[in-house]
N, C-alpha and C. Protein backbone atom coordinates (compact mmCIF):
# COMPACT_ATOMS: atom_id res chain seq x y z
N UNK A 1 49.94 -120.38 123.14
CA UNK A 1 50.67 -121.31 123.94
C UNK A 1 51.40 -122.27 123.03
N UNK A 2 52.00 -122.82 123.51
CA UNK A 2 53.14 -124.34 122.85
C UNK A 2 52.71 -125.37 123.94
N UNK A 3 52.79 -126.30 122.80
CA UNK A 3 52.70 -127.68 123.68
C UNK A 3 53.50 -128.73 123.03
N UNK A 4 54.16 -129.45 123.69
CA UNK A 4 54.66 -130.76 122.77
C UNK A 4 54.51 -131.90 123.79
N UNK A 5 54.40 -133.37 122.36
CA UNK A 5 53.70 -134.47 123.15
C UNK A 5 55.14 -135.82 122.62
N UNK A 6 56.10 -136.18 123.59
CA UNK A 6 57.18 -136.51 122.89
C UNK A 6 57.32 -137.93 123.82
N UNK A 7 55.56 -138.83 123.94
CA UNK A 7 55.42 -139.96 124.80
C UNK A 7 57.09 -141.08 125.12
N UNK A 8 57.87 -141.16 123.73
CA UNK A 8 59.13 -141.85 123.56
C UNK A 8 60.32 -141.27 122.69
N UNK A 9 61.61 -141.47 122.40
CA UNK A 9 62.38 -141.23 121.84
C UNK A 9 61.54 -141.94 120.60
N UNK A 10 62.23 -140.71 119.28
CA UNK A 10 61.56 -141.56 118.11
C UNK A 10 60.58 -140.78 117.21
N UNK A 11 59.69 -140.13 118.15
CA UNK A 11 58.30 -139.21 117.18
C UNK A 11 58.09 -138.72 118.50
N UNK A 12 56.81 -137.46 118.15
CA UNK A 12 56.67 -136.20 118.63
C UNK A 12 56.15 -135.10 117.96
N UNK A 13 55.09 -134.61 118.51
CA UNK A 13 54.45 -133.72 117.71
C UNK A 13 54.21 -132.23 119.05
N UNK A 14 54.35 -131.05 117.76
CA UNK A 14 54.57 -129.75 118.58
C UNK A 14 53.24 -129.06 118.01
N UNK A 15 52.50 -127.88 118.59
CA UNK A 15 52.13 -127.47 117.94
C UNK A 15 51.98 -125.54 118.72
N UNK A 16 51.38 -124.95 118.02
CA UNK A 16 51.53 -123.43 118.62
C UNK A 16 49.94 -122.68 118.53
N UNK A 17 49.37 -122.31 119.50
CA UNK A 17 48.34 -122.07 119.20
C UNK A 17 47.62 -120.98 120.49
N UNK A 18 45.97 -120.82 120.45
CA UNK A 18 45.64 -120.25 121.69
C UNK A 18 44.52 -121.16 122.34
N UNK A 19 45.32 -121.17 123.81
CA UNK A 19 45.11 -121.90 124.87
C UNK A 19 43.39 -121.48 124.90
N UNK A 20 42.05 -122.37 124.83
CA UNK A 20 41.08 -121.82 125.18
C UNK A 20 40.62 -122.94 126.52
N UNK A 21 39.77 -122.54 127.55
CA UNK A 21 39.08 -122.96 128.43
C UNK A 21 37.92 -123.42 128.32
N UNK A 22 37.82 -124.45 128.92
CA UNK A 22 36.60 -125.47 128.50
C UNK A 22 35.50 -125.03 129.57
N UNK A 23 34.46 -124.88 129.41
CA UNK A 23 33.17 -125.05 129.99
C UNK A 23 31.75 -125.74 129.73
N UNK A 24 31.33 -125.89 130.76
CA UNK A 24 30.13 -126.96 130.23
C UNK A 24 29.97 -127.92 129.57
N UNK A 25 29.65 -128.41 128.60
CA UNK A 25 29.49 -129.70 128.10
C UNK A 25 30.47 -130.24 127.37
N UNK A 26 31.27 -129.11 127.11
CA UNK A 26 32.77 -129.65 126.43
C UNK A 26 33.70 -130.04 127.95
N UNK A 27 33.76 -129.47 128.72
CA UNK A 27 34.07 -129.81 130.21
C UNK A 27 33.76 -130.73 130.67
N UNK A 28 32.79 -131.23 130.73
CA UNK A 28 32.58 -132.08 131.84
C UNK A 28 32.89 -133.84 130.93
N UNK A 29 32.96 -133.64 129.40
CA UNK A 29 32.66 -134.83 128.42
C UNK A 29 34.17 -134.88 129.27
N UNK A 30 35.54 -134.00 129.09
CA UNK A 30 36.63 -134.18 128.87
C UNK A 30 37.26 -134.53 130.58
N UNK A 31 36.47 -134.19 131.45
CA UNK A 31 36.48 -134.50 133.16
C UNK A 31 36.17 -135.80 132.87
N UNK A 32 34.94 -136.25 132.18
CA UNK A 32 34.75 -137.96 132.39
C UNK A 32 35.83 -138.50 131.68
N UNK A 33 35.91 -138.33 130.76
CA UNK A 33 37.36 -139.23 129.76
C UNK A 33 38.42 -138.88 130.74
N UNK A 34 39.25 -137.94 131.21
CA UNK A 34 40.50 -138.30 132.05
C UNK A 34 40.16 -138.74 133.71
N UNK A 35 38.45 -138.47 134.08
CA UNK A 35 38.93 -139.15 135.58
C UNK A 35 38.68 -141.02 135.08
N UNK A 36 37.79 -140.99 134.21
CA UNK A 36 38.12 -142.82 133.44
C UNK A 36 39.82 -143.15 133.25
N UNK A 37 40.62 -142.22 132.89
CA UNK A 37 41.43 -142.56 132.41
C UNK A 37 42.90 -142.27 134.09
N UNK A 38 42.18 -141.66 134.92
CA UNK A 38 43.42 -141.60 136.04
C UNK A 38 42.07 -142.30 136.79
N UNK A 39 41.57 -143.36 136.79
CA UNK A 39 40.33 -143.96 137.95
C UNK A 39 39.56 -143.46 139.16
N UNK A 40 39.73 -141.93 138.74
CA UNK A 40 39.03 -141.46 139.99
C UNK A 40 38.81 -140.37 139.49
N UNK A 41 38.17 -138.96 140.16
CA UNK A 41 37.31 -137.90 139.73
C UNK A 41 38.08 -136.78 139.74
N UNK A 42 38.64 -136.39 139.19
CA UNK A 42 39.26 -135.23 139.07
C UNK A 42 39.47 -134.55 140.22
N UNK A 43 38.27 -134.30 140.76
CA UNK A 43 38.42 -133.23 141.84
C UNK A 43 38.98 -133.75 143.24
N UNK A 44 39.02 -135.48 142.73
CA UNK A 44 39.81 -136.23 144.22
C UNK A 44 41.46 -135.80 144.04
N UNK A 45 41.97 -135.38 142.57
CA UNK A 45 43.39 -135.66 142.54
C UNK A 45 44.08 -134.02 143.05
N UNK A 46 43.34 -132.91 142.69
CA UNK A 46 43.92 -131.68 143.41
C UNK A 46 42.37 -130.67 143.28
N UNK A 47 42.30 -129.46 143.67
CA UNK A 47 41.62 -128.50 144.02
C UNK A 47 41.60 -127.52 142.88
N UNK A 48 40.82 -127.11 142.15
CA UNK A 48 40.53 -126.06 140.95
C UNK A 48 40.98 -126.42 140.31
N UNK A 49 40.99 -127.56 139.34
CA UNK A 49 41.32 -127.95 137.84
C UNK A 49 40.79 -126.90 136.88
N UNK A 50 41.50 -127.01 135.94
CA UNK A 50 40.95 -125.93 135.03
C UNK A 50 41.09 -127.19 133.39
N UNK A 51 40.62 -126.97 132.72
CA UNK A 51 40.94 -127.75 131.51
C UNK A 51 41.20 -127.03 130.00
N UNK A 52 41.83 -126.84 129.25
CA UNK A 52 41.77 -126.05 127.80
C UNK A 52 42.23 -126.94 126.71
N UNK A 53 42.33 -126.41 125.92
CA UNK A 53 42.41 -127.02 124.57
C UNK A 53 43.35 -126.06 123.76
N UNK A 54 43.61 -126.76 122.57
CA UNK A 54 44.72 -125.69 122.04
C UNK A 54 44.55 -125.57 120.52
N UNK A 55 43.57 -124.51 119.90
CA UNK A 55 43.25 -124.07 118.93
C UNK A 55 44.43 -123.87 118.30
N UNK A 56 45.16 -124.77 117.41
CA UNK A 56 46.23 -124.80 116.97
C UNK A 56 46.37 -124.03 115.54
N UNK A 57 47.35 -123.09 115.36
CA UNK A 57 47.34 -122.65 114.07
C UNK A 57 49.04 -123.18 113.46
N UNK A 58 49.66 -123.59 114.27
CA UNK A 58 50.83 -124.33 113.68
C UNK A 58 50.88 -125.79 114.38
N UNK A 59 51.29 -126.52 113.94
CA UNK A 59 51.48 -127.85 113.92
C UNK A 59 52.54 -128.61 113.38
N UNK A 60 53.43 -129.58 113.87
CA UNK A 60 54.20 -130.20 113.08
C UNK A 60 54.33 -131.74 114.14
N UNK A 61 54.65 -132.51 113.19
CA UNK A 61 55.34 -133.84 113.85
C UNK A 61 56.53 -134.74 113.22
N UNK A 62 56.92 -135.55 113.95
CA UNK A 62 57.82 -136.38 113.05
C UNK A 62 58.13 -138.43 113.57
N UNK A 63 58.61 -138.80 113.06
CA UNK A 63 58.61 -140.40 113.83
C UNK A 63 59.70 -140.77 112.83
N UNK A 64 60.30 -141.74 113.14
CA UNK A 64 61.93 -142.21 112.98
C UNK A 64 61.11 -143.27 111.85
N UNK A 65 62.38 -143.65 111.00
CA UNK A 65 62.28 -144.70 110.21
C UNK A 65 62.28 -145.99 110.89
N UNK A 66 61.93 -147.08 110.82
CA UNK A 66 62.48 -148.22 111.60
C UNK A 66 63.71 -148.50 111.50
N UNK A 67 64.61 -148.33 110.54
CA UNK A 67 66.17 -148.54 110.33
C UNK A 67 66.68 -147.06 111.53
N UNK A 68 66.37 -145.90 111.45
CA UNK A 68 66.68 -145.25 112.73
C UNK A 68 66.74 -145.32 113.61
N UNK A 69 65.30 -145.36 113.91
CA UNK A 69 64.94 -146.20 115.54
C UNK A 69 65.91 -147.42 115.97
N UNK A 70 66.05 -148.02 115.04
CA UNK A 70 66.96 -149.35 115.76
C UNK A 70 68.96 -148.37 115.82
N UNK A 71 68.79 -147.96 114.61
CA UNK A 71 70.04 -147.28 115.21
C UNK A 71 70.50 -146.06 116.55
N UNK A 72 69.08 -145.31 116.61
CA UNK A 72 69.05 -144.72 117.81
C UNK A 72 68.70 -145.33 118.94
N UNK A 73 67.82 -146.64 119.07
CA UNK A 73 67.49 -147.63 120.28
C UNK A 73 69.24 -147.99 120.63
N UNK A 74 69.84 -148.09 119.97
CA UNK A 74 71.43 -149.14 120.06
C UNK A 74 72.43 -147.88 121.01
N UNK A 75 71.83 -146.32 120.97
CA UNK A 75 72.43 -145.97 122.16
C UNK A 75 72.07 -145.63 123.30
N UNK A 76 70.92 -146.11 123.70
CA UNK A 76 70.30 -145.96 124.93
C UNK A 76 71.33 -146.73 126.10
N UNK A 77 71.92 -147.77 125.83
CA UNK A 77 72.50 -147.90 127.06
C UNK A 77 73.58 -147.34 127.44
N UNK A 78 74.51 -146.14 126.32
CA UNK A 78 75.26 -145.14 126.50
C UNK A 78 74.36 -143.77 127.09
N UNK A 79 73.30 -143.38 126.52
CA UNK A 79 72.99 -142.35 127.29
C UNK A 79 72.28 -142.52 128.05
N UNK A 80 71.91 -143.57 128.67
CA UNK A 80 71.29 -143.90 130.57
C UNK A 80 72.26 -143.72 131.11
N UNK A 81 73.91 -144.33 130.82
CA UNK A 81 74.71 -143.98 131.68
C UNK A 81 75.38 -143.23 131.83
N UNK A 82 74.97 -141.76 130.93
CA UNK A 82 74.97 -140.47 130.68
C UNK A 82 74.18 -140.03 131.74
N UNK A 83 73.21 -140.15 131.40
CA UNK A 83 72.30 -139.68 132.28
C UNK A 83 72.45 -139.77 133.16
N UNK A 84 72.72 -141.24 134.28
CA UNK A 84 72.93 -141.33 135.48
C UNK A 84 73.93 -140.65 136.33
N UNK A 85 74.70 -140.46 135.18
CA UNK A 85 76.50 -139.83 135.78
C UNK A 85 75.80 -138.74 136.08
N UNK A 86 74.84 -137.87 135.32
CA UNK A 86 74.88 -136.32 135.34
C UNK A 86 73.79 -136.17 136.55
N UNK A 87 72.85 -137.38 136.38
CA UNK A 87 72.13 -136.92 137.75
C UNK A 87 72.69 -136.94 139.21
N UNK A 88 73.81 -138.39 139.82
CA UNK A 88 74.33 -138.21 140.52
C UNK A 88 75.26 -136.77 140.46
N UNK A 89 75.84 -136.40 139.73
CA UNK A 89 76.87 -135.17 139.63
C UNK A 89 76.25 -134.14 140.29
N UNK A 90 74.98 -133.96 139.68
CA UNK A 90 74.17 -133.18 140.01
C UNK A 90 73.55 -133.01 141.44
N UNK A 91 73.50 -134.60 142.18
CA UNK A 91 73.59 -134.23 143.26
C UNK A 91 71.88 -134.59 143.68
């Protein structure tokens, strides 16, 4: 499987690996940490959760310089109104 985790413009990490399925005590540790973390129990938010992990054999990441970041922060208010054009367009 592939997964990438790209929370903001800026950094982001990818990695490539095989998807394994959690059971039992690795399960249920990782059910308590995200229903703590969405305030309620997993099984309140949909029906047959499944959970895995990703035995990664490639990996990479990256994160902006701070002199970047401020030069790539300086066009966000050109491409929001990129964005917006293309979503209305879009309809």
């Amino acid at each position: 499987m592939s997964i990438g985790y790209t929370p903001r413009d800026g950094y982001g990490v990818w990695a490539h690996g095989v998807a394994v399925a959690l059971h039992g005590v690795e399960y249920g540790r990782m059910e308590a940490y995200l229903s703590d973390v969405y305030g309620q129990p997993l099984s309140e938010l949909t029906d047959g959760i499944e959970i895995f992990r990703v035995d990664a054999h490639w990996m990479i990441g990256f994160a902006m310089r701070a002199d970047e970041q401020s030069q790539f922060d300086a066009t966000l208010p050109e491409r929001t109104e990129r964005l917006t054009a293309a979503l209305v367009k879009l309809g």
